[in-house]
Protein backbone atom coordinates (compact mmCIF):
# COMPACT_ATOMS: atom_id res chain seq x y z
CA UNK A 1 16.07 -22.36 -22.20
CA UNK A 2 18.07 -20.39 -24.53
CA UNK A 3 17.66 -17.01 -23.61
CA UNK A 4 17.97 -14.31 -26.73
CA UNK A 5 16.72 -10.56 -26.47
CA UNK A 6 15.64 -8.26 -28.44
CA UNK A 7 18.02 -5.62 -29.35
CA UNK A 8 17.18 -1.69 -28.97
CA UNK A 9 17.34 -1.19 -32.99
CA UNK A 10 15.09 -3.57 -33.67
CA UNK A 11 12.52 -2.78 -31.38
CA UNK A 12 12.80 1.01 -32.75
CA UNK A 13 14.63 2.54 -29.52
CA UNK A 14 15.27 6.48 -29.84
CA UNK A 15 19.16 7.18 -29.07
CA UNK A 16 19.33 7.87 -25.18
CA UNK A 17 20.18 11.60 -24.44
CA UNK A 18 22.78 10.51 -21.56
CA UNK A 19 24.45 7.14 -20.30
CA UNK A 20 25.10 6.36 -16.44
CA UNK A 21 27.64 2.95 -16.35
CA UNK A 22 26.85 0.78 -13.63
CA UNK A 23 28.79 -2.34 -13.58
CA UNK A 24 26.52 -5.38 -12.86
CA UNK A 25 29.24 -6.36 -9.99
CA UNK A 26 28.03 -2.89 -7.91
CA UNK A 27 25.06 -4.05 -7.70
CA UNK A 28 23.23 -5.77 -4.54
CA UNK A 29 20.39 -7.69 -7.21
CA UNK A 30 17.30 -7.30 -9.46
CA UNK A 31 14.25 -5.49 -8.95
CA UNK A 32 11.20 -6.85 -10.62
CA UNK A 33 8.75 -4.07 -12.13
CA UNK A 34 5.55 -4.00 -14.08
CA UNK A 35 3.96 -1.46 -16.23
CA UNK A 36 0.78 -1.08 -13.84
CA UNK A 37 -0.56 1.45 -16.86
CA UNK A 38 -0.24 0.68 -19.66
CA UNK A 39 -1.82 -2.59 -20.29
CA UNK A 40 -0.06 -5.92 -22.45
CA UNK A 41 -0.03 -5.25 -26.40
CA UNK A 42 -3.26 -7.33 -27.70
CA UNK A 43 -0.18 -9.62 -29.34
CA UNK A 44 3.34 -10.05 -29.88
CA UNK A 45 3.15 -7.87 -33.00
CA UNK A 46 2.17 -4.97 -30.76
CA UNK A 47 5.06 -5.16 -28.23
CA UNK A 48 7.61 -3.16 -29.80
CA UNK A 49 5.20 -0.38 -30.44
CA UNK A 50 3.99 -0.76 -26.73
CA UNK A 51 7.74 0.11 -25.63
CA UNK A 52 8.24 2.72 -27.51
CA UNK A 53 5.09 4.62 -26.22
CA UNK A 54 6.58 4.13 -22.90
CA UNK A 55 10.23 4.98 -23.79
CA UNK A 56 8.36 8.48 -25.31
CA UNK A 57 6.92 8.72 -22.07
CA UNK A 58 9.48 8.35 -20.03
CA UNK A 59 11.85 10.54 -22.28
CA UNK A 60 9.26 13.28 -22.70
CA UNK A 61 8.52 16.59 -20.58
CA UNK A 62 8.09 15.55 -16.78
CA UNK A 63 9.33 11.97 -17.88
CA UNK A 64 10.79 10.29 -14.92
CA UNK A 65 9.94 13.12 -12.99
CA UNK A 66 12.28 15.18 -14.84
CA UNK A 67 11.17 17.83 -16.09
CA UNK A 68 12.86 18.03 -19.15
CA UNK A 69 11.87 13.79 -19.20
CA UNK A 70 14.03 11.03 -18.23
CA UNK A 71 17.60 9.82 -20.16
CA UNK A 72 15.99 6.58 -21.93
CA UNK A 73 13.46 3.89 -21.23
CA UNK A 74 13.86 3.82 -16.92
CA UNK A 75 13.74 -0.07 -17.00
CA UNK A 76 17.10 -2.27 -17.66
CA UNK A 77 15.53 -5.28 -19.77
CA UNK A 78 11.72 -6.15 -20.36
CA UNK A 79 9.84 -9.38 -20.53
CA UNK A 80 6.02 -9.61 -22.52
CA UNK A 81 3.96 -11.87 -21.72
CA UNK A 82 4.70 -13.67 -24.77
CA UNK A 83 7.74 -15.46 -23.52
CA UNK A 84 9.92 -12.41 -25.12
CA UNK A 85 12.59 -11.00 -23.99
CA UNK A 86 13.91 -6.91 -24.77
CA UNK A 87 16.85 -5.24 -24.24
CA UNK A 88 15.66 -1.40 -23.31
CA UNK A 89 19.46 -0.11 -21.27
CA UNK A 90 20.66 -2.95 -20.84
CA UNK A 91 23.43 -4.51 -19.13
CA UNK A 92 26.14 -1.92 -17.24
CA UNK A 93 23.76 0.78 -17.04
CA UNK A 94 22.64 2.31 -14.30
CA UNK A 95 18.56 2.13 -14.48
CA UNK A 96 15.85 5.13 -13.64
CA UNK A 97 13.15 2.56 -12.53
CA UNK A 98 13.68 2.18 -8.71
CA UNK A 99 11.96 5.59 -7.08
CA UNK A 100 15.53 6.99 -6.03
CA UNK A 101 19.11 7.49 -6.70
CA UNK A 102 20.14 5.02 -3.74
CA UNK A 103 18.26 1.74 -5.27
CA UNK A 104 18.72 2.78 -8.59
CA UNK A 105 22.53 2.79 -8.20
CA UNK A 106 22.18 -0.77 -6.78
CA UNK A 107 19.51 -2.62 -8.21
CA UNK A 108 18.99 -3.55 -12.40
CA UNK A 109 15.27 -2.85 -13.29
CA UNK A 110 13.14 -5.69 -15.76
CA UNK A 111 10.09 -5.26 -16.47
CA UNK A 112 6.84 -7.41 -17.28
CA UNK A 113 5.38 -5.20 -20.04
CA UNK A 114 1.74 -5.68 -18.22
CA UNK A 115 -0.99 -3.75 -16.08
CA UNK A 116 -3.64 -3.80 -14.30
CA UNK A 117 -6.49 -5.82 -15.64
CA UNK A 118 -4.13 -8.40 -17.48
CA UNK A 119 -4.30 -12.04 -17.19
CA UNK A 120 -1.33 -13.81 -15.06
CA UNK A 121 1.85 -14.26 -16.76
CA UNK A 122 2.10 -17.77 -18.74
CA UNK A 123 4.80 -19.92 -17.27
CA UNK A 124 6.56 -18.92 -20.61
CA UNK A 125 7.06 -15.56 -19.69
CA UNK A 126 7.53 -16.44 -15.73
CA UNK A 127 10.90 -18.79 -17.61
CA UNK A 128 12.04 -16.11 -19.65
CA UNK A 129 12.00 -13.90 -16.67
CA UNK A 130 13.88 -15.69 -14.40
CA UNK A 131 16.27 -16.43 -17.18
CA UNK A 132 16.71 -12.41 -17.82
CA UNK A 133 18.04 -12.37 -13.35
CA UNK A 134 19.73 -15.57 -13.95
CA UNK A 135 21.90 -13.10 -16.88
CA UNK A 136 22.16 -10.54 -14.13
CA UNK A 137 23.69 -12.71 -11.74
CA UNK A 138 25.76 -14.44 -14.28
CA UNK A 139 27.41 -10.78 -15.28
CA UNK A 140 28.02 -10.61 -11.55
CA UNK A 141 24.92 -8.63 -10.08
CA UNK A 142 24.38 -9.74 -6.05
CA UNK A 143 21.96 -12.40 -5.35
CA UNK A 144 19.43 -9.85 -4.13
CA UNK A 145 15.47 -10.26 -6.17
CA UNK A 146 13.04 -7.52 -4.95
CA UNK A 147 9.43 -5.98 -6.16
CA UNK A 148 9.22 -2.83 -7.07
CA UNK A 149 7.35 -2.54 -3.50
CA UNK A 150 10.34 -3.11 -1.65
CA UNK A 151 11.25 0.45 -2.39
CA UNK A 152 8.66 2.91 -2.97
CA UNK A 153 5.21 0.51 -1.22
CA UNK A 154 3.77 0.50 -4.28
CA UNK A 155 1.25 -2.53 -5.66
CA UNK A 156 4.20 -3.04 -8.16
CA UNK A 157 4.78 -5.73 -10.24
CA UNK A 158 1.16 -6.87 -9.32
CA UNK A 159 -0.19 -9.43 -7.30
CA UNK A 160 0.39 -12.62 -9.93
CA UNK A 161 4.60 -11.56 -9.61
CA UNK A 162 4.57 -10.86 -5.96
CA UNK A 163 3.47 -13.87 -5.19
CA UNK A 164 5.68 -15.54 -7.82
CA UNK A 165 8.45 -13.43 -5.93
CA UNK A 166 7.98 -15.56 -2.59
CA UNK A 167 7.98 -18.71 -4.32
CA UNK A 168 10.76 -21.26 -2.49
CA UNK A 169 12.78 -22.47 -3.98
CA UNK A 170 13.25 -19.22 -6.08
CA UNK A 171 12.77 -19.92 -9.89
CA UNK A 172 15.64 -18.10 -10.79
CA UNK A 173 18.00 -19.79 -8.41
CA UNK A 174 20.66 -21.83 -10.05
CA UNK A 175 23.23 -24.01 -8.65
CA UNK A 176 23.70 -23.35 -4.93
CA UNK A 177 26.99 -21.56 -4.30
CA UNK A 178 29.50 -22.44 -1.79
CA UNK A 179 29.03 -21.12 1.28
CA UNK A 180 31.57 -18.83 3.05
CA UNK A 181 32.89 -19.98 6.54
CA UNK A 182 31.94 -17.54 8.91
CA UNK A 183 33.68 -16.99 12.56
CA UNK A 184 30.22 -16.41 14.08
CA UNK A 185 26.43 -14.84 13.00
CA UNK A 186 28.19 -11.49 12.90
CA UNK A 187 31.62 -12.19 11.18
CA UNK A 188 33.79 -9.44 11.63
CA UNK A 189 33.84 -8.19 7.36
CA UNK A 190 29.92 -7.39 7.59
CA UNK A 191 29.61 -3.91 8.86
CA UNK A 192 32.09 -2.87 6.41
CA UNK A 193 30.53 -4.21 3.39
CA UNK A 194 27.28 -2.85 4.79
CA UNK A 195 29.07 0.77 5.34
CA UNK A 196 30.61 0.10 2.03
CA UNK A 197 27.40 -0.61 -0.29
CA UNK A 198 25.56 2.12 2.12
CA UNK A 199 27.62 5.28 2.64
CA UNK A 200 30.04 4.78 -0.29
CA UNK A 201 27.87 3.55 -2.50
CA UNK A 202 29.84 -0.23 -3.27
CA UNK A 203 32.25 1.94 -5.19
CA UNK A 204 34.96 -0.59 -6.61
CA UNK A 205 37.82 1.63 -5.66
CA UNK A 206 37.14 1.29 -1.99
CA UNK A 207 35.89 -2.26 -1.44
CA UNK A 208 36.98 -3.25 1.96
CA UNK A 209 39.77 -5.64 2.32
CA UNK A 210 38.86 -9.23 3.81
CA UNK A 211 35.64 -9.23 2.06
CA UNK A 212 35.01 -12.76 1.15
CA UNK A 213 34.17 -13.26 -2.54
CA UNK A 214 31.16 -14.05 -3.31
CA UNK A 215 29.37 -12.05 -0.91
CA UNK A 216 26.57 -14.33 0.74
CA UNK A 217 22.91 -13.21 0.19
CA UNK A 218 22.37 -12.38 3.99
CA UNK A 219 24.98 -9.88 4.19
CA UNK A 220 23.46 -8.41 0.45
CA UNK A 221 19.97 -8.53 2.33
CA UNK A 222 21.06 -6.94 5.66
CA UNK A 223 22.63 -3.82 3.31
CA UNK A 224 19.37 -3.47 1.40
CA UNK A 225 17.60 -3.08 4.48
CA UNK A 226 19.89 -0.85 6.72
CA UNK A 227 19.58 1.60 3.07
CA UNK A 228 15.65 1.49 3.62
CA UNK A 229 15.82 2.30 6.90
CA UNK A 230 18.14 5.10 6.38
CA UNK A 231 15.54 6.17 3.49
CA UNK A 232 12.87 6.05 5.65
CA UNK A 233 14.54 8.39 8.63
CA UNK A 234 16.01 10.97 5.50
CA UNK A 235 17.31 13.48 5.44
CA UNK A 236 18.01 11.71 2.65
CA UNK A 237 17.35 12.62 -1.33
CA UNK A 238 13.98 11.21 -1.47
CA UNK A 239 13.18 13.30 1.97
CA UNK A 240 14.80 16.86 0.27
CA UNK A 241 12.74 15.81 -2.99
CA UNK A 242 9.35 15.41 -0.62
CA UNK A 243 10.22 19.07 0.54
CA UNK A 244 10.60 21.07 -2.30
CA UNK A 245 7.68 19.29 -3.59
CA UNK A 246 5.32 20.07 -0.48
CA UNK A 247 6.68 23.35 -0.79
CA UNK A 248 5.82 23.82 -4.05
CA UNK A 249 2.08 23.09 -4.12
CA UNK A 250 2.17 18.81 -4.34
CA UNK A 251 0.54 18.65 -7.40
CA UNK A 252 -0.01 15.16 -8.16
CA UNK A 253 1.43 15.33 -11.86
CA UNK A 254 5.21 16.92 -10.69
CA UNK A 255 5.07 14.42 -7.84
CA UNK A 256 8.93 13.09 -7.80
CA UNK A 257 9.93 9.70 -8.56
CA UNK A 258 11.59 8.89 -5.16
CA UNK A 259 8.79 10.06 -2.88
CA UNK A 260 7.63 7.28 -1.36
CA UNK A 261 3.73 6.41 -1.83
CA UNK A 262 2.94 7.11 2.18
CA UNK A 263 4.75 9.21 3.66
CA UNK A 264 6.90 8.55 6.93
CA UNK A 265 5.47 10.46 9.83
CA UNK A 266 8.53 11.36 10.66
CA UNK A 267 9.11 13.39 7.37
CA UNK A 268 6.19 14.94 8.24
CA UNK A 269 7.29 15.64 11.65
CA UNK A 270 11.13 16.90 10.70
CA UNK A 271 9.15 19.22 7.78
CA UNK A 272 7.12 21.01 10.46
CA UNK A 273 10.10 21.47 12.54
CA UNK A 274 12.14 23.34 9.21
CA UNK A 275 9.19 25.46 8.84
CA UNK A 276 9.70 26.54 12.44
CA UNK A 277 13.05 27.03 12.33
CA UNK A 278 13.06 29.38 8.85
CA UNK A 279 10.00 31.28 10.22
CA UNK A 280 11.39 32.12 13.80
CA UNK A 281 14.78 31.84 13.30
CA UNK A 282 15.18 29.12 16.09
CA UNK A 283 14.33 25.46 16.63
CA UNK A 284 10.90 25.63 18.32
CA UNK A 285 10.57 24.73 22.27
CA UNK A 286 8.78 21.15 22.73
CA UNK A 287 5.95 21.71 24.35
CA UNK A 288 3.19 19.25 26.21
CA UNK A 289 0.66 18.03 23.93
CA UNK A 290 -2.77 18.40 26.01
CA UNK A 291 -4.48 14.82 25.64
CA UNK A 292 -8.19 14.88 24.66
CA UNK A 293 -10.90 12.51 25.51
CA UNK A 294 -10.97 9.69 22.98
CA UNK A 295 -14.96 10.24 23.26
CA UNK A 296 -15.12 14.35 22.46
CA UNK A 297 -12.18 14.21 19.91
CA UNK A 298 -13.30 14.46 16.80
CA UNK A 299 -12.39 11.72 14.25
CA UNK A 300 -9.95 12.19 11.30
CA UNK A 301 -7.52 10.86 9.46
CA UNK A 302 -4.93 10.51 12.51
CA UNK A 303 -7.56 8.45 14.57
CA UNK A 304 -5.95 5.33 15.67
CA UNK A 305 -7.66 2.50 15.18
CA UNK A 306 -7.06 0.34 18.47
CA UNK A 307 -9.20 2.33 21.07
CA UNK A 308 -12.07 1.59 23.45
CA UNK A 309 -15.26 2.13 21.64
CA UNK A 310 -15.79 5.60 20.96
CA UNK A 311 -19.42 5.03 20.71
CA UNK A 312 -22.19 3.10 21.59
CA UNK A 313 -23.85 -0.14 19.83
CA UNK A 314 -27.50 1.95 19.83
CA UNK A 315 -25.55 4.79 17.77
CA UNK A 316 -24.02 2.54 15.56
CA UNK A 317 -27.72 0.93 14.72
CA UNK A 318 -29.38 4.21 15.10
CA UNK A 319 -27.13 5.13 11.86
CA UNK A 320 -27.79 2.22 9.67
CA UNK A 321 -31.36 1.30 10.19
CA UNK A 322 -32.17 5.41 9.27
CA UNK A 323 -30.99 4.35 5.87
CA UNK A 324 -31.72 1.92 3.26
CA UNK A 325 -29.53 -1.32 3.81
CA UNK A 326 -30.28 -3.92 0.75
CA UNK A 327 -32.22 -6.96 1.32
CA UNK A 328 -30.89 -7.11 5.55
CA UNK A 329 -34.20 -7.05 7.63
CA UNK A 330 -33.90 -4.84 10.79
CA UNK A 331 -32.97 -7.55 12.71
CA UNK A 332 -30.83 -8.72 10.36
CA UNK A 333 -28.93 -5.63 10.36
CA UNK A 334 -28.66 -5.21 14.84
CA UNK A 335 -27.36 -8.86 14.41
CA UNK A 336 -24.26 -7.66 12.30
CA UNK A 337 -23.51 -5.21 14.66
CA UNK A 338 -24.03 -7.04 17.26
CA UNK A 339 -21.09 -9.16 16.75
CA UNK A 340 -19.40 -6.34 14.93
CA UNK A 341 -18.92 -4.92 18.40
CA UNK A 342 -18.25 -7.95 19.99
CA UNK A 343 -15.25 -9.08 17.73
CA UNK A 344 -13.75 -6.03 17.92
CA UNK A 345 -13.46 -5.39 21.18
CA UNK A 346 -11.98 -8.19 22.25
CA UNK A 347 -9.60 -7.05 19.35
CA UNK A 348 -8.58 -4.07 20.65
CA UNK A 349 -10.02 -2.09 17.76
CA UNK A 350 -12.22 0.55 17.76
CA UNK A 351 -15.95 -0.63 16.96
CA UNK A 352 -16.79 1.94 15.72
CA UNK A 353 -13.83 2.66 12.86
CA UNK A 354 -14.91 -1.01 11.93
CA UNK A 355 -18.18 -0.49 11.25
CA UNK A 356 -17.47 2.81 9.68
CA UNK A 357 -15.31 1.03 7.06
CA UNK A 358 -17.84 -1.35 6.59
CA UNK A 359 -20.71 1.49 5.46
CA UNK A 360 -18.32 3.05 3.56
CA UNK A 361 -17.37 -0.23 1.97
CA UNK A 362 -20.33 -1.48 1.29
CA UNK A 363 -22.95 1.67 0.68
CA UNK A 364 -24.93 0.77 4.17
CA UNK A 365 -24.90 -3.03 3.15
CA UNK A 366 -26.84 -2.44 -0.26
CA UNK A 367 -23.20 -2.77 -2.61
CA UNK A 368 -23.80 -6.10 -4.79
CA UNK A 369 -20.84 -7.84 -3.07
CA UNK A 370 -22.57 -7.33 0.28
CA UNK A 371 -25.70 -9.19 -0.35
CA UNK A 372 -26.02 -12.66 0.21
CA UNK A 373 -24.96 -15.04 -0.44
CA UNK A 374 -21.60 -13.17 -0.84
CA UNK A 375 -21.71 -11.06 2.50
CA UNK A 376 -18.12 -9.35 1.74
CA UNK A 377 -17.98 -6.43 4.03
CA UNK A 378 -14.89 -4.74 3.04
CA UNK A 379 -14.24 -5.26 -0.55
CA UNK A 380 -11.78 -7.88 0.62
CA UNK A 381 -10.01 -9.32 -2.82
CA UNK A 382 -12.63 -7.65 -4.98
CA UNK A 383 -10.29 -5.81 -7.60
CA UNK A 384 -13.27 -4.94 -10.23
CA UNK A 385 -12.81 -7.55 -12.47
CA UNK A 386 -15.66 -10.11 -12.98
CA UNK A 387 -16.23 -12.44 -10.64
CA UNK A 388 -13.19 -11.24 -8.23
CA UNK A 389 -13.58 -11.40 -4.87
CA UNK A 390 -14.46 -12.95 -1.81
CA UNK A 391 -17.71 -14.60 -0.51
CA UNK A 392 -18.45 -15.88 3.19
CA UNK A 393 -20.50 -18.84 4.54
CA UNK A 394 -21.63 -16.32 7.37
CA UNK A 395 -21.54 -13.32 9.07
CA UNK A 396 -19.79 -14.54 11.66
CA UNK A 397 -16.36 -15.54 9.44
CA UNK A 398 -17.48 -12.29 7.42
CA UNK A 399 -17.15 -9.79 10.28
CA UNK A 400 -13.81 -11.89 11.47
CA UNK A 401 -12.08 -11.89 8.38
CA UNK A 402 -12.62 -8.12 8.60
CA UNK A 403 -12.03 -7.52 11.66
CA UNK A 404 -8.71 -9.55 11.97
CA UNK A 405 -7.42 -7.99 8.53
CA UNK A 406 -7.87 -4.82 9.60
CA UNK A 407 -5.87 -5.57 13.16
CA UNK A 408 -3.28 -6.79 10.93
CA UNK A 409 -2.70 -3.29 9.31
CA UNK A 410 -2.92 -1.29 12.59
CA UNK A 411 -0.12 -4.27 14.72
CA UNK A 412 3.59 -4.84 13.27
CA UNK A 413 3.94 -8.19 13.47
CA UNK A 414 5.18 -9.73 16.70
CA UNK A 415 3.31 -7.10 18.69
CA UNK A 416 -0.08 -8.77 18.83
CA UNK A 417 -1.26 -10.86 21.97
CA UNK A 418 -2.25 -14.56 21.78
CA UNK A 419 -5.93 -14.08 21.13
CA UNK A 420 -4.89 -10.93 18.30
CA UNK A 421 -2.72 -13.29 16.94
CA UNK A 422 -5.14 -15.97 16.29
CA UNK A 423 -7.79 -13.67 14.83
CA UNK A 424 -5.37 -12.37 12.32
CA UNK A 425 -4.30 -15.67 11.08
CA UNK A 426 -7.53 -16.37 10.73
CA UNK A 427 -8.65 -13.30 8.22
CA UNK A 428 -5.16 -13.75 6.40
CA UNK A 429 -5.88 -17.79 5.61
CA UNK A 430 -8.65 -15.98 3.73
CA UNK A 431 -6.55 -13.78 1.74
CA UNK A 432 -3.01 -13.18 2.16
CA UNK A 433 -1.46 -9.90 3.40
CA UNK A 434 2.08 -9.00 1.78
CA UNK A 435 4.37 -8.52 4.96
CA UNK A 436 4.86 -4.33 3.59
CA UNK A 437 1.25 -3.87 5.33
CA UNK A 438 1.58 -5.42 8.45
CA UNK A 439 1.57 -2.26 10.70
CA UNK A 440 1.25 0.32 8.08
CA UNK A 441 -1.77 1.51 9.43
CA UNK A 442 -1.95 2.80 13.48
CA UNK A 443 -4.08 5.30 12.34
CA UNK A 444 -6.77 5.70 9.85
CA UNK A 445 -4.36 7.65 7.24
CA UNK A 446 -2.54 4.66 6.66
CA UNK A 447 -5.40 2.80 5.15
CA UNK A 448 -5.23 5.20 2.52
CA UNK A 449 -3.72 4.07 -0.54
CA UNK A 450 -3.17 0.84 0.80
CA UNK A 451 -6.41 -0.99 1.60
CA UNK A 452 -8.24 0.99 -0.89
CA UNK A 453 -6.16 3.07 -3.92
CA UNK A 454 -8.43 6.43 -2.72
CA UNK A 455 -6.16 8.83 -1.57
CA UNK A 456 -9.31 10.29 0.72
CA UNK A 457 -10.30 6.82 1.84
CA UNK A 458 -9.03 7.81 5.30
CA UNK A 459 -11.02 11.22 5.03
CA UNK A 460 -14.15 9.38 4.03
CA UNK A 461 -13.89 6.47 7.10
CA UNK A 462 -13.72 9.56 9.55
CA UNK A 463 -16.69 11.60 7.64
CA UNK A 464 -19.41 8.33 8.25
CA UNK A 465 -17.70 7.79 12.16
CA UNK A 466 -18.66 11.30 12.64
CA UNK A 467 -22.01 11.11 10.93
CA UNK A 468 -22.26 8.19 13.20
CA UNK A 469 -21.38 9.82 16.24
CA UNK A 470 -23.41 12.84 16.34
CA UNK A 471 -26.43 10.75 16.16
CA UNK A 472 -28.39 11.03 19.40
């Protein structure tokens, strides 16, 4: 397909205040974005308007996290679900999209001008997007095609492109390029390209020598992932931007752009340890934490969630029969439980944290999607629009899919055992897990903002598994 865009005039951009040049051959790929909030223009004729709202936005006070508001429009091109295509900065411009300075000086940023709530993107629009990182590549950008996610764990571009993301072969991909003889799987040129892209930032002046032209997309791929991993360990500008923001109160509306959506522990860890040093003067002495019984701890948001049961099946009934629970019978309700306990256990997780979920989750078994003949005990795929979500046969593949979804978020993959294994596959045939939340969640905090949006969701697990506990 013939791919025209839109130019900036005629789609009524404002002038930019600034201009950052970013040749397309410095960067590693294309990130894929999507507006999350706002929501698609009701038609075509609304589009233009639709960007400039968000070009006001993003140039306005605290725009970009800025607080005198971002240089232009953050995003490099956009694509409505119309089939459309927009230029918004265009091509060799460096893009404010990406969450930080490091993927934003090595990834382009398109957009699908659509939110939360929207239908899935036509295959129109899906063409006209992979046309727009077909250009990219064209004008020299690397092979690399990431979410949004990849940088910041966000939900973004939504589920409908994420998915579209993983499709093999990739839609965008053109002709296959030759590939470049290599001595062995670690050819002698790759650590300095990676050192290159990473530390000097792919800066044309001082490309290596012997780097082999095109660069393959395994050596772009192992660069984009040393750069996260660097992220993630900080001190890095998205760490320093955490800081002064912790320091200065969090609030939620000045939160910066390049702070991630959960925080590393061990930001958290290396913040503690600058408090100490500014407030004594020297690096504090490590000192022997003194371990508590799991069964007289009390349960909060740093609970981990693989643990012998830290209390007992009669507690666990005790709490739900005292309150209403739907249309379940007594009986009904001891036979949950029953293999509630059972299936996690032999999981490794914590029956109780389970269950807890579960109340939360479903109000006690009265929520709609918790009745039969649904019996969804964890809002598993129910987003809030009609008619989405889940339903189960049983109990029995109920409480697994559960069970086994939730082991997936508390074990990195490859560190589950044969039978942990099995159980997760199980709970993920129901509904698919992208690989960003395997492991995310050891403890109960990292369920928060992940399995549900709430920010407290963590808080409010531990308040019922207390509630829970101090029944006699």
């Amino acid at each position: 397909m013939a791919l025209r865009f839109t130019g900036r005039e005629q789609w009524g951009a404002k002038k930019p205040k600034s201009v950052t040049p970013r040749s397309p051959s410095e960067l590693s790929g294309v990130a894929v974005h999507w507006f999350g909030s706002p929501r698609a223009a009701g038609s075509h004729e609304g589009c233009a308007a639709l960007l400039r709202s968000v070009q006001a936005t993003h140039m306005g006070p605290g725009g970009l996290g800025v607080a005198n508001g971002g240089a232009d429009i953050a995003y490099n091109h956009a694509v409505c679900p119309h089939g459309k295509a927009f230029t918004l900065r265009g091509f060799g411009v460096q893009t404010g999209a990406n969450g930080d300075e490091a993927s934003n000086r090595t990834f382009a940023a398109v957009v699908y001008m659509a939110g939360t709530g929207d239908k899935a993107p036509t295959d129109e629009a899906l063409g006209t997007l992979a046309e727009v990182i077909r250009a990219w590549q064209r004008k020299g950008a690397g092979p690399l095609v990431k979410p949004h996610q990849f940088f910041t764990g966000s939900d973004c571009p939504g589920p409908n492109l994420l998915d579209w993301l993983e499709l093999k072969p990739r839609p965008w991909a053109g002709k296959a390029r030759p590939r470049v003889p290599v001595k062995d799987e670690t050819p002698d040129w790759l650590l300095d390209f990676v050192h290159w892209r990473v530390a000097e930032g792919g800066d044309r002046k001082s490309r290596p020598k012997g780097l082999p032209k095109p660069i393959p997309e395994s050596a772009h791929e192992t660069a984009a992932r040393i750069e996260r991993m660097v992220t993630v360990m900080g001190p890095q500008e998205s760490f320093l931007d955490w800081v002064a923001w912790r320091r200065a109160g969090e609030k939620k509306e000045e939160r910066p752009r390049s702070v991630p959506r959960k925080i590393p522990k061990a930001w958290r860890d290396a913040a503690k340890r600058l408090e100490q040093v500014f407030a004594n003067g020297e690096p504090p002495k490590p000192s022997e934490p003194k371990p508590e019984k799991p069964e007289t701890r009390r349960i909060g948001a740093r609970t981990t969630l693989l643990s012998p049961p830290r209390a007992s099946r009669e507690q666990l009934e005790g709490h739900m029969l005292a309150r209403a629970h739907g249309d379940y019978t007594d009986a009904n309700v001891r036979a949950i439980l029953k293999r509630y306990v059972s299936v996690s256990q032999k999981a490794g997780l914590d029956p109780l944290l389970v269950v807890s979920q579960m109340v939360l989750e479903t109000g006690n078994l009265t929520s709609f999607w918790s009745q039969v003949p649904r019996r969804n005990p964890a809002g598993i795929g129910v987003t809030g629009e009609p008619g989405a979500g889940i339903s189960f046969s049983s109990w029995d593949k109920a409480v697994r899919a559960h069970v086994g979804r939730l082991l997936a978020y508390a074990l990195p993959e490859g560190s589950e055992n044969e039978a942990q294994r099995k159980l997760i596959g199980e709970a993920l045939e129901v509904r698919p897990l992208p690989a960003d939340r395997r492991g995310i969640a050891p403890t109960l905090e990292g369920l928060a903002g992940t399995w549900a949006a709430d920010t407290k969701y963590a808080g409010k697990i531990a308040r019922v598994a207390n509630e829970i506990r101090a029944a006699s």
